[in-house]
PDBML (XML) file of the C-alpha atoms, coordinates in Angstrom:
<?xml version="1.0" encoding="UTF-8" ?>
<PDBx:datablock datablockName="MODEL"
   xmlns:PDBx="http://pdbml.pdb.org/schema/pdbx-v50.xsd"
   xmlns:xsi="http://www.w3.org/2001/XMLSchema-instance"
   xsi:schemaLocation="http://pdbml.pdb.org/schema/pdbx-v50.xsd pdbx-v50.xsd">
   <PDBx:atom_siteCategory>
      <PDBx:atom_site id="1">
         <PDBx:B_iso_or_equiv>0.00</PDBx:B_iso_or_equiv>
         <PDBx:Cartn_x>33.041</PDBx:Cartn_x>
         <PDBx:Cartn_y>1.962</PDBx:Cartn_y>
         <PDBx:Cartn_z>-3.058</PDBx:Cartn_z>
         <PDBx:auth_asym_id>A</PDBx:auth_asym_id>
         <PDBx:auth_atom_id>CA</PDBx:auth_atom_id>
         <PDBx:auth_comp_id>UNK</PDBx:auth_comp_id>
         <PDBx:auth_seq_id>1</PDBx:auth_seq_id>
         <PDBx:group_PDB>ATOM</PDBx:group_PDB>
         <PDBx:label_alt_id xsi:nil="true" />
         <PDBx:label_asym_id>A</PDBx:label_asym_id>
         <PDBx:label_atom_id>CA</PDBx:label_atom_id>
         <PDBx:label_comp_id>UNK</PDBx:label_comp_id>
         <PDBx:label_entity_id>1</PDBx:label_entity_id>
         <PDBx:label_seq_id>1</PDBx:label_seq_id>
         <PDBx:occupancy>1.00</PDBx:occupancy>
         <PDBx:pdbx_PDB_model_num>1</PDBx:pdbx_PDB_model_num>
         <PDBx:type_symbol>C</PDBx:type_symbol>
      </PDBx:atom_site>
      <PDBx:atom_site id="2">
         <PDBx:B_iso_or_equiv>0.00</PDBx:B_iso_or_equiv>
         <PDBx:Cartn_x>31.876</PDBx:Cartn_x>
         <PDBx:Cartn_y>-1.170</PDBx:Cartn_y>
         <PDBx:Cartn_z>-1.509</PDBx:Cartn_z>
         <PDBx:auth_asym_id>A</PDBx:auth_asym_id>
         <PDBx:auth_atom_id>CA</PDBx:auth_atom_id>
         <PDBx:auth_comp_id>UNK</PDBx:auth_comp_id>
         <PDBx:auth_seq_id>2</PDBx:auth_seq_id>
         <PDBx:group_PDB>ATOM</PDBx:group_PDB>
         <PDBx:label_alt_id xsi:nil="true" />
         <PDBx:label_asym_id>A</PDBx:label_asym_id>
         <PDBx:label_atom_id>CA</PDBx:label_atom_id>
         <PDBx:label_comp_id>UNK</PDBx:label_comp_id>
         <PDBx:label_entity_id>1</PDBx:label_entity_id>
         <PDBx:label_seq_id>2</PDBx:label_seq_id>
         <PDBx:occupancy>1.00</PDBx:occupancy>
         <PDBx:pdbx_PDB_model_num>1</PDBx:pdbx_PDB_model_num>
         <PDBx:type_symbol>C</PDBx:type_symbol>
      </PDBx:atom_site>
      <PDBx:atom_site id="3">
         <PDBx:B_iso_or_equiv>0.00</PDBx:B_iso_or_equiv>
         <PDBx:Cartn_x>28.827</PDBx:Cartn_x>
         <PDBx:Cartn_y>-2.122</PDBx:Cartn_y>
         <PDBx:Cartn_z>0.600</PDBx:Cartn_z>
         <PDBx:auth_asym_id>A</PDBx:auth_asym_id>
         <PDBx:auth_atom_id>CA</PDBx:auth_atom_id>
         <PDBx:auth_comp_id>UNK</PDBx:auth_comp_id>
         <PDBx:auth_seq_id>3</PDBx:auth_seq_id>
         <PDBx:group_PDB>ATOM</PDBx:group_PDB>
         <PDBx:label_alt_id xsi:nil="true" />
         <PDBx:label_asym_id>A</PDBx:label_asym_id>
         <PDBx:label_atom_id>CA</PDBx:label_atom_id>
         <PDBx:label_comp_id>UNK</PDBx:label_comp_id>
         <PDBx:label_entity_id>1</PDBx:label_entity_id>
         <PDBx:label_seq_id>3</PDBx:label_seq_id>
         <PDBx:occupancy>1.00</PDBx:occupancy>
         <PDBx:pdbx_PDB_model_num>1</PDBx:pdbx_PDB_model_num>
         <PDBx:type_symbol>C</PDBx:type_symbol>
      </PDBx:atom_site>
      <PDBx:atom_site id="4">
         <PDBx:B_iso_or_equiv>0.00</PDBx:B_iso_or_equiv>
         <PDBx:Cartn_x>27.634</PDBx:Cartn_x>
         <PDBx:Cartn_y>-4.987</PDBx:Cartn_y>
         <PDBx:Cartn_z>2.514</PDBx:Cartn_z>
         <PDBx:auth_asym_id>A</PDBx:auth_asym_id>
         <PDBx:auth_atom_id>CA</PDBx:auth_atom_id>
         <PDBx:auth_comp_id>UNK</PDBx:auth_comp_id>
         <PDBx:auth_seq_id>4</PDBx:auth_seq_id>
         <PDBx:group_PDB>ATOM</PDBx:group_PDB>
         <PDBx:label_alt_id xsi:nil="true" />
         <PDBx:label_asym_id>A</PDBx:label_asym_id>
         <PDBx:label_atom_id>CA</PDBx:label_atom_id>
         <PDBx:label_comp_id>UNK</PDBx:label_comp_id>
         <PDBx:label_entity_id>1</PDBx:label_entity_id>
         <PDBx:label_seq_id>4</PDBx:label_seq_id>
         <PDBx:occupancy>1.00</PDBx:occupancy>
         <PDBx:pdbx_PDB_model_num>1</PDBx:pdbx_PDB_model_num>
         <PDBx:type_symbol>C</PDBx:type_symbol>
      </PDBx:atom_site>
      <PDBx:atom_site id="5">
         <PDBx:B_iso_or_equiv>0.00</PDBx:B_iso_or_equiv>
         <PDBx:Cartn_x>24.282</PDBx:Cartn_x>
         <PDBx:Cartn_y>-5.621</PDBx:Cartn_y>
         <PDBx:Cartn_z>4.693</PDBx:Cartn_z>
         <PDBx:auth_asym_id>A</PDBx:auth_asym_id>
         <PDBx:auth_atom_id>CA</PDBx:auth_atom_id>
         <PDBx:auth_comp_id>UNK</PDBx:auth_comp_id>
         <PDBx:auth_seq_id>5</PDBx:auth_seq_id>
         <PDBx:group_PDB>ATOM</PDBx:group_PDB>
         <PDBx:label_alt_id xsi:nil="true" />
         <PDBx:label_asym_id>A</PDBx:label_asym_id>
         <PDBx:label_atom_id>CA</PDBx:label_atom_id>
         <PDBx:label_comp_id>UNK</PDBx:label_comp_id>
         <PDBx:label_entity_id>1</PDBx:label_entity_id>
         <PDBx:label_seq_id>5</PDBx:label_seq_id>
         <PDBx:occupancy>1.00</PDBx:occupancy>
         <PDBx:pdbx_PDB_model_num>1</PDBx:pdbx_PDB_model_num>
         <PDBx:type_symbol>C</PDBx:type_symbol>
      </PDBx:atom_site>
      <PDBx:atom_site id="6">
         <PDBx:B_iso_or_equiv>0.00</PDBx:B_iso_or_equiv>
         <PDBx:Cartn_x>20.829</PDBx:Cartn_x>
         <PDBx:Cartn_y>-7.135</PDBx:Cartn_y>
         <PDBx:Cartn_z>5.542</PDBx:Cartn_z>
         <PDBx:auth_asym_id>A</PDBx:auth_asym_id>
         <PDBx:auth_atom_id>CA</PDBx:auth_atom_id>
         <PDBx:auth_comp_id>UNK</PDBx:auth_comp_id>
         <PDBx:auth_seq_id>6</PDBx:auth_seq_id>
         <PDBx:group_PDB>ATOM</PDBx:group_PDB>
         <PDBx:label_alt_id xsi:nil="true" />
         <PDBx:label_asym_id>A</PDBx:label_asym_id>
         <PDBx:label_atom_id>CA</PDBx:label_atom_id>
         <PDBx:label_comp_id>UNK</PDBx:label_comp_id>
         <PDBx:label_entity_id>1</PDBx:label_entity_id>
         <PDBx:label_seq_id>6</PDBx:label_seq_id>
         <PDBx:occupancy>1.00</PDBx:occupancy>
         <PDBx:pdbx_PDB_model_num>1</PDBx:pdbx_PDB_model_num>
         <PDBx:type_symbol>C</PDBx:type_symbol>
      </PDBx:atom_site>
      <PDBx:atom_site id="7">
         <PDBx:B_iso_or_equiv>0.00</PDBx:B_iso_or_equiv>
         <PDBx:Cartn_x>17.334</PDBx:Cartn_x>
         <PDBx:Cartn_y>-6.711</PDBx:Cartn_y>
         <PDBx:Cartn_z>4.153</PDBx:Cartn_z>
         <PDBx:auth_asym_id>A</PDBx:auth_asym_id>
         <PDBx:auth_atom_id>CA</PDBx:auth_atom_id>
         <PDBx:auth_comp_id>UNK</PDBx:auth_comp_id>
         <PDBx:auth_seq_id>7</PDBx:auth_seq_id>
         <PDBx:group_PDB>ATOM</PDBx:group_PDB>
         <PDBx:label_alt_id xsi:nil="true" />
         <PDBx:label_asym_id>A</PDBx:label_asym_id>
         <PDBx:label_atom_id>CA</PDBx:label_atom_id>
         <PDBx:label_comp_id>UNK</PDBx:label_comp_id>
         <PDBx:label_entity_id>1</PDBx:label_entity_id>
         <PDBx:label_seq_id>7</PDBx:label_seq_id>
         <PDBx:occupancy>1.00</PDBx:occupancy>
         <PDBx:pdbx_PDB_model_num>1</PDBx:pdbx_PDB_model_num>
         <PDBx:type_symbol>C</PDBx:type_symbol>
      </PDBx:atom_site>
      <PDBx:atom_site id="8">
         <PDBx:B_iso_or_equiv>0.00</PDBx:B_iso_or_equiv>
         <PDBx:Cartn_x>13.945</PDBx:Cartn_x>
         <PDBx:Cartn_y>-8.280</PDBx:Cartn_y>
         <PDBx:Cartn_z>4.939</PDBx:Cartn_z>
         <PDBx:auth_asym_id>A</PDBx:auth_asym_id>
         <PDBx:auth_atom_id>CA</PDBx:auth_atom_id>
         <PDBx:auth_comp_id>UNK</PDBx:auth_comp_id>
         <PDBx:auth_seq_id>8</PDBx:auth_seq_id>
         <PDBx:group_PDB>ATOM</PDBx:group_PDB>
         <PDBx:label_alt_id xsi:nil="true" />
         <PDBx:label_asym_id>A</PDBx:label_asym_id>
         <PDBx:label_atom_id>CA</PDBx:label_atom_id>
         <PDBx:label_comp_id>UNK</PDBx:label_comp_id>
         <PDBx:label_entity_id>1</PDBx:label_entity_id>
         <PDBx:label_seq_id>8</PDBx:label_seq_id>
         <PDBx:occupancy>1.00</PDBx:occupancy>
         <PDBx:pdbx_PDB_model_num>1</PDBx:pdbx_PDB_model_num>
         <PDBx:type_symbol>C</PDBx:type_symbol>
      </PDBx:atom_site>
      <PDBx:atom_site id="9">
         <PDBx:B_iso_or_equiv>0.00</PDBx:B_iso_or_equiv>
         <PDBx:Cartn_x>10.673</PDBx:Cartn_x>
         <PDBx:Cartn_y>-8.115</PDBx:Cartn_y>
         <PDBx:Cartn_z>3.289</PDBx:Cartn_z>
         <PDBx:auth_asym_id>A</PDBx:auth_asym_id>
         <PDBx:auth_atom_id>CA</PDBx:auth_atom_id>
         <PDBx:auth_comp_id>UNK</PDBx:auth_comp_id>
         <PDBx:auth_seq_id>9</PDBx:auth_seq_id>
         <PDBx:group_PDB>ATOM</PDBx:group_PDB>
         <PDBx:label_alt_id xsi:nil="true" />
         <PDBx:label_asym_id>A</PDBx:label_asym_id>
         <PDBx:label_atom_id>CA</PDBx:label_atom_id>
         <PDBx:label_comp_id>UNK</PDBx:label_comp_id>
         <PDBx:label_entity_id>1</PDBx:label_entity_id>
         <PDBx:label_seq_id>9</PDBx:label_seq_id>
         <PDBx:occupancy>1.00</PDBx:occupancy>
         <PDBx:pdbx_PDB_model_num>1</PDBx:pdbx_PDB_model_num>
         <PDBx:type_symbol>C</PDBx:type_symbol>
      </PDBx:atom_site>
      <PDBx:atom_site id="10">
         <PDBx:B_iso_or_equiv>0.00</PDBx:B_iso_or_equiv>
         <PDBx:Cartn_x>7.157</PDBx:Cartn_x>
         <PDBx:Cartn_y>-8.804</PDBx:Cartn_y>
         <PDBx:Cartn_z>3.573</PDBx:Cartn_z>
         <PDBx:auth_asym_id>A</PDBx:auth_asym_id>
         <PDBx:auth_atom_id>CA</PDBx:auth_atom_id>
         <PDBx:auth_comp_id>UNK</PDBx:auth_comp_id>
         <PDBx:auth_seq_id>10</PDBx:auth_seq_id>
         <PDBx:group_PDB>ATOM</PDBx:group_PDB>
         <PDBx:label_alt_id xsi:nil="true" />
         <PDBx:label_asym_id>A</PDBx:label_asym_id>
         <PDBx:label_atom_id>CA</PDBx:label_atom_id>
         <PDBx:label_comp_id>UNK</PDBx:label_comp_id>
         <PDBx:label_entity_id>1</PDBx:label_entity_id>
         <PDBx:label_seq_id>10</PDBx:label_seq_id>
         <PDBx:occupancy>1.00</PDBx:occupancy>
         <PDBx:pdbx_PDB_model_num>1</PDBx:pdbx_PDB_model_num>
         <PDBx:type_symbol>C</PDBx:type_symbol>
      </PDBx:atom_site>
      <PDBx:atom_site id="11">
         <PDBx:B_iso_or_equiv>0.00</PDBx:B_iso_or_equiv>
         <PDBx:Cartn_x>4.859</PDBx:Cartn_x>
         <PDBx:Cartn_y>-9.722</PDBx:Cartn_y>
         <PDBx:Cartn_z>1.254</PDBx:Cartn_z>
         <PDBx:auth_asym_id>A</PDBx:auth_asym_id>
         <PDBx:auth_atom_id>CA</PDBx:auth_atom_id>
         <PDBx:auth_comp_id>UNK</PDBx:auth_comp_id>
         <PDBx:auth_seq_id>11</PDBx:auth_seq_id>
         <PDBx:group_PDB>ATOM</PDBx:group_PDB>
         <PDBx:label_alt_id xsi:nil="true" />
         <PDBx:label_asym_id>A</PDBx:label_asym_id>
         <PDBx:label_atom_id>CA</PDBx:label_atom_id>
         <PDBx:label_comp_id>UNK</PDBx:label_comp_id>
         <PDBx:label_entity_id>1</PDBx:label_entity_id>
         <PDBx:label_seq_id>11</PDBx:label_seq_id>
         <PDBx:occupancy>1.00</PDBx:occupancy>
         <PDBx:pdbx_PDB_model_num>1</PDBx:pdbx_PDB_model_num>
         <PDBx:type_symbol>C</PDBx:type_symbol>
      </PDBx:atom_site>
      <PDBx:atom_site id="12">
         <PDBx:B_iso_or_equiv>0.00</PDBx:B_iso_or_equiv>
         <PDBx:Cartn_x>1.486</PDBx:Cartn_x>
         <PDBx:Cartn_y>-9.413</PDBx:Cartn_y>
         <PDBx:Cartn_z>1.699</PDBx:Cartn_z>
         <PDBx:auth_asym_id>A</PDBx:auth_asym_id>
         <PDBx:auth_atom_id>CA</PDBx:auth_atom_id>
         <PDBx:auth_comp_id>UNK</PDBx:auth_comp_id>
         <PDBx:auth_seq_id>12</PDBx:auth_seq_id>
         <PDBx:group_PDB>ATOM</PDBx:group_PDB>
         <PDBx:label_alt_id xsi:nil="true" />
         <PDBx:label_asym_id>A</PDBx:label_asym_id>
         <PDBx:label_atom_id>CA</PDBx:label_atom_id>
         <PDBx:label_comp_id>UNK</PDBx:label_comp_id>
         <PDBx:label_entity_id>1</PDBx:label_entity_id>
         <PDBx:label_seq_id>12</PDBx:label_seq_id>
         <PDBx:occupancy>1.00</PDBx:occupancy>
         <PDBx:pdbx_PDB_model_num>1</PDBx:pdbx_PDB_model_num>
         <PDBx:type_symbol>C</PDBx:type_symbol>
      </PDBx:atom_site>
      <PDBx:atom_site id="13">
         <PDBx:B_iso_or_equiv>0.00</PDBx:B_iso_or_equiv>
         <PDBx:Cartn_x>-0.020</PDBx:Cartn_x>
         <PDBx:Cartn_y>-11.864</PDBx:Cartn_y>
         <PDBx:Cartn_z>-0.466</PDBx:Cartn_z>
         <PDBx:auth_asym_id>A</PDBx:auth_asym_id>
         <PDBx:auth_atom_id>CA</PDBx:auth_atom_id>
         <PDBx:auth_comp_id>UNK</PDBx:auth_comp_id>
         <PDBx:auth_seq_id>13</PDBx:auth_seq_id>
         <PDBx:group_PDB>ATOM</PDBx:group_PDB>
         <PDBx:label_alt_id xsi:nil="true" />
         <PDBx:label_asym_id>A</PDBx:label_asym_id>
         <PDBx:label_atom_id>CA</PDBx:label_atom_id>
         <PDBx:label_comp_id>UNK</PDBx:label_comp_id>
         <PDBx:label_entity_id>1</PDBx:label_entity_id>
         <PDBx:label_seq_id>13</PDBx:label_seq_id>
         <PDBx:occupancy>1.00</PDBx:occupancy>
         <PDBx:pdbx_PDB_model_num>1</PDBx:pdbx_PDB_model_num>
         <PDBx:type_symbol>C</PDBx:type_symbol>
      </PDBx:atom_site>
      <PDBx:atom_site id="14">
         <PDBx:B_iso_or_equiv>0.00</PDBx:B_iso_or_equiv>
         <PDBx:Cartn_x>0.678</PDBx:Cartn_x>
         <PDBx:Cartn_y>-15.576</PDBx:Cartn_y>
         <PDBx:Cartn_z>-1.734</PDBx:Cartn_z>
         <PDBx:auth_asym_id>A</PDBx:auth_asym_id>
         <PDBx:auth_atom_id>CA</PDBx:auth_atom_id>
         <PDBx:auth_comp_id>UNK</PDBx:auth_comp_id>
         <PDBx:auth_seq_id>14</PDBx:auth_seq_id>
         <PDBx:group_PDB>ATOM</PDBx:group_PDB>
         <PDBx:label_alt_id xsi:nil="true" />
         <PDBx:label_asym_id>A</PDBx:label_asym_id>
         <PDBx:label_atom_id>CA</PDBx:label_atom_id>
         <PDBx:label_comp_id>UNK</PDBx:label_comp_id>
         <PDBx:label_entity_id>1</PDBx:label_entity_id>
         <PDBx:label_seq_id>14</PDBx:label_seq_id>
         <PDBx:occupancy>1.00</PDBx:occupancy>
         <PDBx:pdbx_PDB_model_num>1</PDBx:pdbx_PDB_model_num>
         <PDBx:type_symbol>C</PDBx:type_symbol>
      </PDBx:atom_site>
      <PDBx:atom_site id="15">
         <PDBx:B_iso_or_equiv>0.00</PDBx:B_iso_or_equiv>
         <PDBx:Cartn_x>0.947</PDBx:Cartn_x>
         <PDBx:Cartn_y>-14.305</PDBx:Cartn_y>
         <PDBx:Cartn_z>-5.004</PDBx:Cartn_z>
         <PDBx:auth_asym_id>A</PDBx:auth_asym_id>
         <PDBx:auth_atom_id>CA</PDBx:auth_atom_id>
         <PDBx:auth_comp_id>UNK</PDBx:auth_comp_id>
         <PDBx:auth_seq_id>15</PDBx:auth_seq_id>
         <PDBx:group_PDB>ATOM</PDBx:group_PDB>
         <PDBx:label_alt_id xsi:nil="true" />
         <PDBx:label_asym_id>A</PDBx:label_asym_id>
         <PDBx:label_atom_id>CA</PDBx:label_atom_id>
         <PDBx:label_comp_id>UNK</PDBx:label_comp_id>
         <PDBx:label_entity_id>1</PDBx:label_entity_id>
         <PDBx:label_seq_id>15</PDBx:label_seq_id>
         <PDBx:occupancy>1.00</PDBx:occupancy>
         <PDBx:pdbx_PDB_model_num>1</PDBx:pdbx_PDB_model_num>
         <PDBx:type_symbol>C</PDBx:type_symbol>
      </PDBx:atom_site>
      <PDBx:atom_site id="16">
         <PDBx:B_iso_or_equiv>0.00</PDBx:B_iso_or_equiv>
         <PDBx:Cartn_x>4.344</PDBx:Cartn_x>
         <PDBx:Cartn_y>-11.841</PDBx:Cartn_y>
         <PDBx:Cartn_z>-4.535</PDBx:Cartn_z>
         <PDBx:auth_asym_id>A</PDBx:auth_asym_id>
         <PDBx:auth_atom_id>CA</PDBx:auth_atom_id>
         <PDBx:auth_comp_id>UNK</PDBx:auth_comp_id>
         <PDBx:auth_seq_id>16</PDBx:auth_seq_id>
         <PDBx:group_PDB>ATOM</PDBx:group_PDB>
         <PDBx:label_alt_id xsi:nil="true" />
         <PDBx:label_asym_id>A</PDBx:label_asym_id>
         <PDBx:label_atom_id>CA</PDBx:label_atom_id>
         <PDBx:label_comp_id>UNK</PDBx:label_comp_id>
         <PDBx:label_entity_id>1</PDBx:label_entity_id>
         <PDBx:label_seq_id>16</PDBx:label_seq_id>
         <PDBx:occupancy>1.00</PDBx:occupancy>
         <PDBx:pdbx_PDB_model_num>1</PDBx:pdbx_PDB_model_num>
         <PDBx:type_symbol>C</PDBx:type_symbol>
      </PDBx:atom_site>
      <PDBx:atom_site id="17">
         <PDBx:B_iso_or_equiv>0.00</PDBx:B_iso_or_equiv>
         <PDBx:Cartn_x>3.740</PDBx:Cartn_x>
         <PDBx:Cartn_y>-10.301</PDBx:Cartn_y>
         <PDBx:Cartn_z>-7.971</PDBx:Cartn_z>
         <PDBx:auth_asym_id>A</PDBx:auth_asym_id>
         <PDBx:auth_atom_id>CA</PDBx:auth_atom_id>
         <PDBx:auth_comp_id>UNK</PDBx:auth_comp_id>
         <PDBx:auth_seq_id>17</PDBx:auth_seq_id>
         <PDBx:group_PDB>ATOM</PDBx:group_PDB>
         <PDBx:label_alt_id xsi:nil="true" />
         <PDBx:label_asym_id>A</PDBx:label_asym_id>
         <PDBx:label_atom_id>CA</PDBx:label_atom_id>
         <PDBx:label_comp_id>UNK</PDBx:label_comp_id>
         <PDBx:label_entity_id>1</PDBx:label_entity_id>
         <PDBx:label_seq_id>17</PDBx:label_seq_id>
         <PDBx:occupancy>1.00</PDBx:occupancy>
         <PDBx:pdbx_PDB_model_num>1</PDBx:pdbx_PDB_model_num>
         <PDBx:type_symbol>C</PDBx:type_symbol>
      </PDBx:atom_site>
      <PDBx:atom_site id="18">
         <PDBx:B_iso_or_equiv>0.00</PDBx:B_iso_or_equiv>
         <PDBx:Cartn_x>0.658</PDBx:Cartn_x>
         <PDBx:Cartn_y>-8.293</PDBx:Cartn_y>
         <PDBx:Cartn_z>-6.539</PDBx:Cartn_z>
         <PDBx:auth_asym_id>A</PDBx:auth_asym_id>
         <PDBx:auth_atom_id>CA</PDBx:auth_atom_id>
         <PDBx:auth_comp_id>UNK</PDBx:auth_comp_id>
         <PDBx:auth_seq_id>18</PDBx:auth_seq_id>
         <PDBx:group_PDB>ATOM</PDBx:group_PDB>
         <PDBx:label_alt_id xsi:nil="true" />
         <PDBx:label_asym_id>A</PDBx:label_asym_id>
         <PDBx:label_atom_id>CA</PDBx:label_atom_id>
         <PDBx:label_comp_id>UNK</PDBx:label_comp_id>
         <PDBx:label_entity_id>1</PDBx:label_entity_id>
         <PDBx:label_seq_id>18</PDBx:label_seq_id>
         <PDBx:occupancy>1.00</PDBx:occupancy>
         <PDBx:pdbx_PDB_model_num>1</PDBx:pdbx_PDB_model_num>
         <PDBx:type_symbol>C</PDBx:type_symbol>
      </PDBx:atom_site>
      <PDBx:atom_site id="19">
         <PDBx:B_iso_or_equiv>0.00</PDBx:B_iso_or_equiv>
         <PDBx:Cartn_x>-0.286</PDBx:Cartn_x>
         <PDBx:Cartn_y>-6.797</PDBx:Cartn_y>
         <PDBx:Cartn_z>-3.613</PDBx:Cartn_z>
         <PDBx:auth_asym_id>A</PDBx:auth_asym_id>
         <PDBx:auth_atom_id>CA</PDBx:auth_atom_id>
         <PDBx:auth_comp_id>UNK</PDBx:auth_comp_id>
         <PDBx:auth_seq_id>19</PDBx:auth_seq_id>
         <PDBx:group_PDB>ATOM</PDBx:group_PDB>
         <PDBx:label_alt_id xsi:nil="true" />
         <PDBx:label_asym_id>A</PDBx:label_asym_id>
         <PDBx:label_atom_id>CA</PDBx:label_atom_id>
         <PDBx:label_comp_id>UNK</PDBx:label_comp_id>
         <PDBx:label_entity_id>1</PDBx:label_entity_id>
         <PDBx:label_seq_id>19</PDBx:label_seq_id>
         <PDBx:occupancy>1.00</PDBx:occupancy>
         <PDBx:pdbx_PDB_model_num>1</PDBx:pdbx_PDB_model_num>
         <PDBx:type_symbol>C</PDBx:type_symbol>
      </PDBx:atom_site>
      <PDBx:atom_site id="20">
         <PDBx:B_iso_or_equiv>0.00</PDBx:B_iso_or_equiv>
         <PDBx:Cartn_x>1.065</PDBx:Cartn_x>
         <PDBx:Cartn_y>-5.069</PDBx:Cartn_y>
         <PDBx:Cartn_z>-0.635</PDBx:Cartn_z>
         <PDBx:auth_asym_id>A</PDBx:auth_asym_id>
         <PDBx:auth_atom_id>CA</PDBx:auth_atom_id>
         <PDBx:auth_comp_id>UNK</PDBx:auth_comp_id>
         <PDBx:auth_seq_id>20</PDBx:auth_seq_id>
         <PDBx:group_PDB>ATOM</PDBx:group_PDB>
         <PDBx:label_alt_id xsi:nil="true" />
         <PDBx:label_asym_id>A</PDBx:label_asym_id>
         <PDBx:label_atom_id>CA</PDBx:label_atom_id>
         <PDBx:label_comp_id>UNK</PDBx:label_comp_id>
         <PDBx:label_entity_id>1</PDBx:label_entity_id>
         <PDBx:label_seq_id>20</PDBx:label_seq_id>
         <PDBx:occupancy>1.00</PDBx:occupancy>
         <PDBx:pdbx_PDB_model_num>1</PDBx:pdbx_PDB_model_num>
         <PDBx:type_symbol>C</PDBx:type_symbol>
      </PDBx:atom_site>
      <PDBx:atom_site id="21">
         <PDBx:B_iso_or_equiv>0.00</PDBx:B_iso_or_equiv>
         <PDBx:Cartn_x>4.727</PDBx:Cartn_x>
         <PDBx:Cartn_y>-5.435</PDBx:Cartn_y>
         <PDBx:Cartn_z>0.360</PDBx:Cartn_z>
         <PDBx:auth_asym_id>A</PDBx:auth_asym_id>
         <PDBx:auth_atom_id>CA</PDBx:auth_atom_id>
         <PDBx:auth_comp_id>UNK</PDBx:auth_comp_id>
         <PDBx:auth_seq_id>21</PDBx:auth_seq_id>
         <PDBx:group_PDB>ATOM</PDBx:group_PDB>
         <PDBx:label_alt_id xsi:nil="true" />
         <PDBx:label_asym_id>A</PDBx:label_asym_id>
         <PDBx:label_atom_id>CA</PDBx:label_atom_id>
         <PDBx:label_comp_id>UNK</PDBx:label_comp_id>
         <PDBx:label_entity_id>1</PDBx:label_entity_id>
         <PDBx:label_seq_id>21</PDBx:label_seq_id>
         <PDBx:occupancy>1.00</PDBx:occupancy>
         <PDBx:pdbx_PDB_model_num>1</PDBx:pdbx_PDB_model_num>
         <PDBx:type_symbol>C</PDBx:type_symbol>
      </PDBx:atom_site>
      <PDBx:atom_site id="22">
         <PDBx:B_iso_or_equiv>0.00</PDBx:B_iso_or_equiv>
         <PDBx:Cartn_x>7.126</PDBx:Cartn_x>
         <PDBx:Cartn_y>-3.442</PDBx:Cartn_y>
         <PDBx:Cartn_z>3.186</PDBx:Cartn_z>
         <PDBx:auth_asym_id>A</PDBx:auth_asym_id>
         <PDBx:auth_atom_id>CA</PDBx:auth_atom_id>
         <PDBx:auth_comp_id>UNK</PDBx:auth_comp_id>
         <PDBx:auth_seq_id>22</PDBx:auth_seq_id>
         <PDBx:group_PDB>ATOM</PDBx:group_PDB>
         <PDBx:label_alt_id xsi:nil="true" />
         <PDBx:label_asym_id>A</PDBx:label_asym_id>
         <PDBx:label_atom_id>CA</PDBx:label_atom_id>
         <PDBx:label_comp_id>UNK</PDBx:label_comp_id>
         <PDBx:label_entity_id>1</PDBx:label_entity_id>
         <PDBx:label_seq_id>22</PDBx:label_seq_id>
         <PDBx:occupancy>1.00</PDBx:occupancy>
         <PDBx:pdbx_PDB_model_num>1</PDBx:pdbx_PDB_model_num>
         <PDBx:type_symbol>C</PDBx:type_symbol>
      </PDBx:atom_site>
      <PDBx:atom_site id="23">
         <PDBx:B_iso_or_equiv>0.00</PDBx:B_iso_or_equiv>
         <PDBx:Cartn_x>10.873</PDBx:Cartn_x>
         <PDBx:Cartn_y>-3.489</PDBx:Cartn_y>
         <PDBx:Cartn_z>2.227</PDBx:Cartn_z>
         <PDBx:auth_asym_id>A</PDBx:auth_asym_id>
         <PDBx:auth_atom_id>CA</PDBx:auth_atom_id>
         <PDBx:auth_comp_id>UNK</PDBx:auth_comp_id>
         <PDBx:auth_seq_id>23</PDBx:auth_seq_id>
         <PDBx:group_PDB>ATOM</PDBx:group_PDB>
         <PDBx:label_alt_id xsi:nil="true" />
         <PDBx:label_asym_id>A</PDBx:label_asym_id>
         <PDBx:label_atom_id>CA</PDBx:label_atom_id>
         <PDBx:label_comp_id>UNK</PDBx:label_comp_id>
         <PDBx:label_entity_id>1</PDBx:label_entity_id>
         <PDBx:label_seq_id>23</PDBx:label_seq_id>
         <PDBx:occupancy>1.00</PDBx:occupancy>
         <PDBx:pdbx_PDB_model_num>1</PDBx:pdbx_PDB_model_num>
         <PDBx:type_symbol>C</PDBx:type_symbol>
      </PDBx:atom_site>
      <PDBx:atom_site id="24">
         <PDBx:B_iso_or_equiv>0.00</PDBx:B_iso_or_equiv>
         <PDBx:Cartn_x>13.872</PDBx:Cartn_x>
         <PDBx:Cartn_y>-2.801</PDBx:Cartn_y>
         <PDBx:Cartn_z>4.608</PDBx:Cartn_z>
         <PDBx:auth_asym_id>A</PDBx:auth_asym_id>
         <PDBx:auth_atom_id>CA</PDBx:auth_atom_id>
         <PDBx:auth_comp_id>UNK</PDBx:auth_comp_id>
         <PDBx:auth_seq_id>24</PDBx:auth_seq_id>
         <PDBx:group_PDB>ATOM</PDBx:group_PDB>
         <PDBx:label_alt_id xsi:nil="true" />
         <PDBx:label_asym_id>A</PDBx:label_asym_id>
         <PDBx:label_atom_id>CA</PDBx:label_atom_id>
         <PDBx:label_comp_id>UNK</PDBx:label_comp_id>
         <PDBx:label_entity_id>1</PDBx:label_entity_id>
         <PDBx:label_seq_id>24</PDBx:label_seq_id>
         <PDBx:occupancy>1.00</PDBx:occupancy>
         <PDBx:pdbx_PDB_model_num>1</PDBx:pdbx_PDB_model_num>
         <PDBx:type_symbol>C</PDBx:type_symbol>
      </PDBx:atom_site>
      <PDBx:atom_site id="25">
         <PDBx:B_iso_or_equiv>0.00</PDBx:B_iso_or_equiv>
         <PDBx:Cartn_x>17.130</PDBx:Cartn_x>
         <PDBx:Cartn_y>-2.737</PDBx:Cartn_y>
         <PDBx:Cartn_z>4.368</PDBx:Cartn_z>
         <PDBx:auth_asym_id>A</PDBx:auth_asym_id>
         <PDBx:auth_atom_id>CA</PDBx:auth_atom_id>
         <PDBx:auth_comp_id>UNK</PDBx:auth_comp_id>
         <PDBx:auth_seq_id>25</PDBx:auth_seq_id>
         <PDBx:group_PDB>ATOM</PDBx:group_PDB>
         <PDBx:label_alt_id xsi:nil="true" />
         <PDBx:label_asym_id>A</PDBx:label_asym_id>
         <PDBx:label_atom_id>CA</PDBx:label_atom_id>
         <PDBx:label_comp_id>UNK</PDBx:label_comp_id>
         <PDBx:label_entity_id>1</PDBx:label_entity_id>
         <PDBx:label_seq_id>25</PDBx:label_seq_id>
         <PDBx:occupancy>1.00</PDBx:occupancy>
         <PDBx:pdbx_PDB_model_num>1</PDBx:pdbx_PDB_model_num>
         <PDBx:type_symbol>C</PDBx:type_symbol>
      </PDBx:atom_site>
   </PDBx:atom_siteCategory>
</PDBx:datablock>
């Protein structure tokens, strides 16, 4: 099958590699 949509995230910190994030979708 096939899917299509929207996601946002937040990073918590400058540097994206570390830290805290929240992922939707």
């Amino acid at each position: 099958g096939y899917q299509g949509g929207i996601y946002g995230t937040w990073y918590g910190r400058p540097d994206i590699l570390s830290g805290p994030y929240v992922d939707t979708w």
